[in-house]
N, C-alpha and C. Protein backbone atom coordinates (compact mmCIF):
# COMPACT_ATOMS: atom_id res chain seq x y z
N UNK A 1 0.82 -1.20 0.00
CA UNK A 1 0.00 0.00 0.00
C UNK A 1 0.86 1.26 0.00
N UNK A 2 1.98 0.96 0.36
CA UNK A 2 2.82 2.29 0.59
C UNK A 2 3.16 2.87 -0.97
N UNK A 3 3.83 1.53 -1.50
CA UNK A 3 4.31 1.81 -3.30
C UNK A 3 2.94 2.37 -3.60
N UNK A 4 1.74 1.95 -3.67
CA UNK A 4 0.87 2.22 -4.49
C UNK A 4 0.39 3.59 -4.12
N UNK A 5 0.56 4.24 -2.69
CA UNK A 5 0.23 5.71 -2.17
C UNK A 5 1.77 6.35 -3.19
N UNK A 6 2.55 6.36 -3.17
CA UNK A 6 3.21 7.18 -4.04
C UNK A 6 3.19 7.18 -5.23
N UNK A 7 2.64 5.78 -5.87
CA UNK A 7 2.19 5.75 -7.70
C UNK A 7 0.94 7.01 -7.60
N UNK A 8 0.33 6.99 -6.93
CA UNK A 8 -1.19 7.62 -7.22
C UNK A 8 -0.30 9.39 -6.54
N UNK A 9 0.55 9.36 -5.45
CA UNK A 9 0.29 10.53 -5.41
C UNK A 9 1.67 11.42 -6.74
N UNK A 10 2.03 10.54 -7.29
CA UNK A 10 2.86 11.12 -8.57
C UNK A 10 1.92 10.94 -9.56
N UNK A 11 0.85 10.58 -9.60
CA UNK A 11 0.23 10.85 -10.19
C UNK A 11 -0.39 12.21 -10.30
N UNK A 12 -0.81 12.26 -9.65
CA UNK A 12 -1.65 13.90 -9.16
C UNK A 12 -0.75 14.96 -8.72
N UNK A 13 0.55 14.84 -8.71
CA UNK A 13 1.55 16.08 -8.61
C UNK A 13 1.75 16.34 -9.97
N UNK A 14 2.52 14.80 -10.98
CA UNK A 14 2.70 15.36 -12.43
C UNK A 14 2.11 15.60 -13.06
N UNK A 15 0.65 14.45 -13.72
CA UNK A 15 -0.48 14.20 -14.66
C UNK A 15 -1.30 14.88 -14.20
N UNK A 16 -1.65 15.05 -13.11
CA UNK A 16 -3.10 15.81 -13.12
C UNK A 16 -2.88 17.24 -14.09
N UNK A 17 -3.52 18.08 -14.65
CA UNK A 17 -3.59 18.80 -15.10
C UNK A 17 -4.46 20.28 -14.67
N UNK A 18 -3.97 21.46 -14.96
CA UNK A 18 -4.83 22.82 -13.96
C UNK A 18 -6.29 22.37 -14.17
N UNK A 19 -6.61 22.16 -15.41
CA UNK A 19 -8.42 22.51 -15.62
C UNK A 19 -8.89 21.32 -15.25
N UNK A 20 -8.23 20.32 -14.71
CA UNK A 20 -9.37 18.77 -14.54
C UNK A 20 -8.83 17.71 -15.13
N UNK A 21 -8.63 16.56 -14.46
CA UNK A 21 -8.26 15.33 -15.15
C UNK A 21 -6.93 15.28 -15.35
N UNK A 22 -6.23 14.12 -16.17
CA UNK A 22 -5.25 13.52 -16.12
C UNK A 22 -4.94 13.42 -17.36
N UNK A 23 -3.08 13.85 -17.71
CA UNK A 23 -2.76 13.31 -19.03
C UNK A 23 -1.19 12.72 -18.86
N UNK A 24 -1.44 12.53 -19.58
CA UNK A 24 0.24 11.16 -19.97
C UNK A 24 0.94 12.81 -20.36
N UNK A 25 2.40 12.08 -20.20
CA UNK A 25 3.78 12.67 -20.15
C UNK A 25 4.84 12.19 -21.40
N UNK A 26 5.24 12.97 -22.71
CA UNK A 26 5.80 12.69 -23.54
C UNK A 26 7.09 12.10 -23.26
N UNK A 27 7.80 13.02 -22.31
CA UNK A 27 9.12 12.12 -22.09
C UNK A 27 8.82 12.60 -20.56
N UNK A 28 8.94 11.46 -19.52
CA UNK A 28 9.46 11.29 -18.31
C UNK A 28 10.25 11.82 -17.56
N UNK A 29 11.40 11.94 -18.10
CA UNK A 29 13.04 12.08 -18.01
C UNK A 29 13.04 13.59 -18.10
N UNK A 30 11.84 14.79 -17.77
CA UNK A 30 11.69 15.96 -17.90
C UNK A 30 10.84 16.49 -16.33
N UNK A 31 10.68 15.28 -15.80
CA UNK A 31 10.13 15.86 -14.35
C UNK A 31 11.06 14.94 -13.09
N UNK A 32 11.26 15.92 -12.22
CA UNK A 32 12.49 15.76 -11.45
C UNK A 32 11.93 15.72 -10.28
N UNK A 33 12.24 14.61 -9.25
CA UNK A 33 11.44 14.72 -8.16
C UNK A 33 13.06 14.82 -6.88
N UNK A 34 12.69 15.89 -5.83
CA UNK A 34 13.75 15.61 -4.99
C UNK A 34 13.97 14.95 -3.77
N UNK A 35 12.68 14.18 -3.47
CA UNK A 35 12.71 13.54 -2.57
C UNK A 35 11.47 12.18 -2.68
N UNK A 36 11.62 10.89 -2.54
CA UNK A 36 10.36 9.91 -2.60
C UNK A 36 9.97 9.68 -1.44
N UNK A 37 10.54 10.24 -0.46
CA UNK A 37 10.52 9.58 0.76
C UNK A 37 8.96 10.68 1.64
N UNK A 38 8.44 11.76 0.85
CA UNK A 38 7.41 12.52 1.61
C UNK A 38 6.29 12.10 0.89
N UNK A 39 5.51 12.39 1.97
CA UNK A 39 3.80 11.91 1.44
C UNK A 39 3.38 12.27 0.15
N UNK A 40 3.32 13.80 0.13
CA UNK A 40 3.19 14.64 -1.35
C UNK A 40 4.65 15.55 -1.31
N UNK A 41 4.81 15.26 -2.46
CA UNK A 41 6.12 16.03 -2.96
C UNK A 41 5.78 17.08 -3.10
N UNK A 42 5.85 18.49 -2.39
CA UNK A 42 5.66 19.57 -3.12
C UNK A 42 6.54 20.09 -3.73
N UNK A 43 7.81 19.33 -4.16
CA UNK A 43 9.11 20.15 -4.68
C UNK A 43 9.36 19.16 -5.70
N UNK A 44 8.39 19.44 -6.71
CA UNK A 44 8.42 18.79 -7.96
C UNK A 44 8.31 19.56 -8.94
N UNK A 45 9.59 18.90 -9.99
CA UNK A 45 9.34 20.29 -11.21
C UNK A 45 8.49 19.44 -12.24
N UNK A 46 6.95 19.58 -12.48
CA UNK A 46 6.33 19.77 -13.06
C UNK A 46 6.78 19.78 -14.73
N UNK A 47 6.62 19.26 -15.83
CA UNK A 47 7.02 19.99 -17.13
C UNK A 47 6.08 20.80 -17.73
N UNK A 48 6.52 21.47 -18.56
CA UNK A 48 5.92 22.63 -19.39
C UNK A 48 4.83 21.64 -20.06
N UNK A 49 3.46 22.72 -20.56
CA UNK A 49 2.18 22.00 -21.08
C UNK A 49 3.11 21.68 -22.56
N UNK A 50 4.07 21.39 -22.82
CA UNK A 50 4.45 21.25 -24.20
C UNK A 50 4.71 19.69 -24.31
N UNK A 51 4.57 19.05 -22.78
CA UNK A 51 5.48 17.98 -22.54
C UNK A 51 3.94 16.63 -22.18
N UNK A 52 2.76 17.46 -22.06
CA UNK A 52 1.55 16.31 -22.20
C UNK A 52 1.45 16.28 -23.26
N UNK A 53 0.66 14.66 -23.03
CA UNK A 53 0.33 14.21 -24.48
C UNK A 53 -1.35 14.79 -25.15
N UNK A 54 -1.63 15.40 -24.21
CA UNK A 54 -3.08 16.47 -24.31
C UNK A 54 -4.12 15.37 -24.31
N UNK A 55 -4.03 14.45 -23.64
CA UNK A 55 -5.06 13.54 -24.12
C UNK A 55 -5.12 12.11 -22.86
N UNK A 56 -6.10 11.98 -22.17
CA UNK A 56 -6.19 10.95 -21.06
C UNK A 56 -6.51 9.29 -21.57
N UNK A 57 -5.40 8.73 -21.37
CA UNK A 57 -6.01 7.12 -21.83
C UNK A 57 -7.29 6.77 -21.17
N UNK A 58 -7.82 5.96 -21.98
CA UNK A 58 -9.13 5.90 -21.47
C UNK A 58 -9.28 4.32 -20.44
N UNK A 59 -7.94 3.39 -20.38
CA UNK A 59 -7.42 2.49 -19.41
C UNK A 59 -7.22 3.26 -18.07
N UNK A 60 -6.71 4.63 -18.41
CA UNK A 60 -6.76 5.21 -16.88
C UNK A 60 -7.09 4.99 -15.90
N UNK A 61 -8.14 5.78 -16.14
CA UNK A 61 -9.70 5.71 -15.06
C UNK A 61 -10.12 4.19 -14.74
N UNK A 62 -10.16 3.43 -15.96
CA UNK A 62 -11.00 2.00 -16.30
C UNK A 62 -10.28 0.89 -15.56
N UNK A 63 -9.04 1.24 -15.65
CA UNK A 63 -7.95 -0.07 -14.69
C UNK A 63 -6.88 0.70 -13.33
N UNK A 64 -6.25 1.94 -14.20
CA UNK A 64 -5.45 2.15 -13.41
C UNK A 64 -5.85 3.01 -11.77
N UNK A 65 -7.01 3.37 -11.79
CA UNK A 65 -7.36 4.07 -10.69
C UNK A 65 -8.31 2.81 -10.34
N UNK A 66 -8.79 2.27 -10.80
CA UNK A 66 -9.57 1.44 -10.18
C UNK A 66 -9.13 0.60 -9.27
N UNK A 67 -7.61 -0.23 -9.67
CA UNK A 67 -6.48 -0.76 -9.11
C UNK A 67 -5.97 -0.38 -8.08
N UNK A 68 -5.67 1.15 -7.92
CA UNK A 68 -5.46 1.89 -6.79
C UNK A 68 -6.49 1.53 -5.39
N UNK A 69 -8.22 2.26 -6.62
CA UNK A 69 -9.19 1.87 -5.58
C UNK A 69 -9.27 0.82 -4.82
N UNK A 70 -9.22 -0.24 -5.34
CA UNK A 70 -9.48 -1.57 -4.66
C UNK A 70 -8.02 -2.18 -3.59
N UNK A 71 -6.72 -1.23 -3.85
CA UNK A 71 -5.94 -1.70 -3.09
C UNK A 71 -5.80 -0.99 -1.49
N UNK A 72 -6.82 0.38 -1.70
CA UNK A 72 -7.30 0.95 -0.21
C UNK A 72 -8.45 1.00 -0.15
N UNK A 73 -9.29 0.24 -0.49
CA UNK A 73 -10.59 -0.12 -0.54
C UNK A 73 -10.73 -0.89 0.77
N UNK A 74 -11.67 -1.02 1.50
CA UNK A 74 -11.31 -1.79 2.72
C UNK A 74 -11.81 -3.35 2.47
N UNK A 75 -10.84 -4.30 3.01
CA UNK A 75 -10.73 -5.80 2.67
C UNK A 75 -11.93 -6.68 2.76
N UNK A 76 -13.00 -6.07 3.59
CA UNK A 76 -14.11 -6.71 3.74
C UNK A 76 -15.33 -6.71 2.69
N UNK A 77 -15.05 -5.50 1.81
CA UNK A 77 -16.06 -5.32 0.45
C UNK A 77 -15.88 -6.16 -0.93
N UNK A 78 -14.60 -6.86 -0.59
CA UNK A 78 -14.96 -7.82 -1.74
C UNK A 78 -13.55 -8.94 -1.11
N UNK A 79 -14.26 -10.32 -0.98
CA UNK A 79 -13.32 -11.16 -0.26
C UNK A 79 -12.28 -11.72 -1.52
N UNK A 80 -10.82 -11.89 -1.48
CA UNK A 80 -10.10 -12.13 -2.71
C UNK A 80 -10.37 -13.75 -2.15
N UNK A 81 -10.94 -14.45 -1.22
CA UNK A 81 -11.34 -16.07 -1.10
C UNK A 81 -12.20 -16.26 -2.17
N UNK A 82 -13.16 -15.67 -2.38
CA UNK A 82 -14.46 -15.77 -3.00
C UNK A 82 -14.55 -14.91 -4.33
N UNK A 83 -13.61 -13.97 -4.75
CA UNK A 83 -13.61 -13.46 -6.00
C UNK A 83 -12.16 -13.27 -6.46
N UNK A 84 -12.29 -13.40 -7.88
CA UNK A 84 -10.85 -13.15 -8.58
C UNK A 84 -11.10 -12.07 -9.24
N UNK A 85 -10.01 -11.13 -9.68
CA UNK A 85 -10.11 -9.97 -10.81
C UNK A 85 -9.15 -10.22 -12.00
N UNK A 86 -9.95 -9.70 -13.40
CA UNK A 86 -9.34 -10.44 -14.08
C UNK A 86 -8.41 -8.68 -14.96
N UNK A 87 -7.82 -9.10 -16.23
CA UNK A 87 -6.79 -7.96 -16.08
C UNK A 87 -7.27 -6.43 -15.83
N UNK A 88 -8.99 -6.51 -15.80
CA UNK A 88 -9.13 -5.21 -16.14
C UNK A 88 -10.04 -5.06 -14.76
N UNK A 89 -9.70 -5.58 -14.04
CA UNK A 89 -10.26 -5.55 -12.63
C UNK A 89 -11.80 -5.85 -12.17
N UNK A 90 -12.19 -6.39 -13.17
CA UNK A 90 -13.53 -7.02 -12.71
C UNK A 90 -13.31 -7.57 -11.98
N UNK A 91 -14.39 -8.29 -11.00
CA UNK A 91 -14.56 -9.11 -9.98
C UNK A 91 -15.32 -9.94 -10.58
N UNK A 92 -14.78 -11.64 -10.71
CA UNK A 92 -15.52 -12.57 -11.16
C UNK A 92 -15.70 -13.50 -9.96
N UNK A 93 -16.66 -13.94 -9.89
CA UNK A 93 -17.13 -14.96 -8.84
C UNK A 93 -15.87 -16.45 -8.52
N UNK A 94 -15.59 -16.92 -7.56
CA UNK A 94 -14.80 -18.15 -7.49
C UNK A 94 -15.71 -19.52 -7.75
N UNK A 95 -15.86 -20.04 -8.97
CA UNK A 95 -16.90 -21.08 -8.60
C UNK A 95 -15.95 -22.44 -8.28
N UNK A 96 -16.86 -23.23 -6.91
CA UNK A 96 -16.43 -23.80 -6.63
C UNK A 96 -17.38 -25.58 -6.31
């Protein structure tokens, strides 16, 4: 849970964007972080709007936050005994 609190919160320091929502990053290797070790980085250089790809995958939302969701989701709302998720995070029943 710890890795996955700093995937999501580099998420929302780099990708999030001023007006709403989330976009991918052309090259990576253009945002500089100086420390991993704090909750939220506020000493992140950000890249110039020249450096999104202007455009939100639509797997985003559909897997990659959902993934997040369900990994601080609390353990009792869906038992991993009794359900599997398959790559795109459905919850399919265990039949047994």
């Amino acid at each position: 849970r710890e890795m996955a609190w700093q995937i999501f919160n580099s998420f929302r320091d780099v990708c999030r964007i001023p007006t709403g929502g989330y976009s991918g990053i052309m090259d990576v290797t253009k945002v500089k972080f100086s420390s991993n070790n704090e909750e939220h980085n506020d000493d992140v250089s950000v890249p110039d709007a020249q450096y999104y790809t202007d455009h939100m995958e639509s797997f985003f939302l559909a897997e990659t936050m959902k993934y997040l969701y369900l990994i601080f989701d609390d353990e009792s709302n869906i038992s991993l005994d009794d359900w599997v998720l398959n790559t795109e995070a459905h919850p399919l029943p265990i039949l047994r």
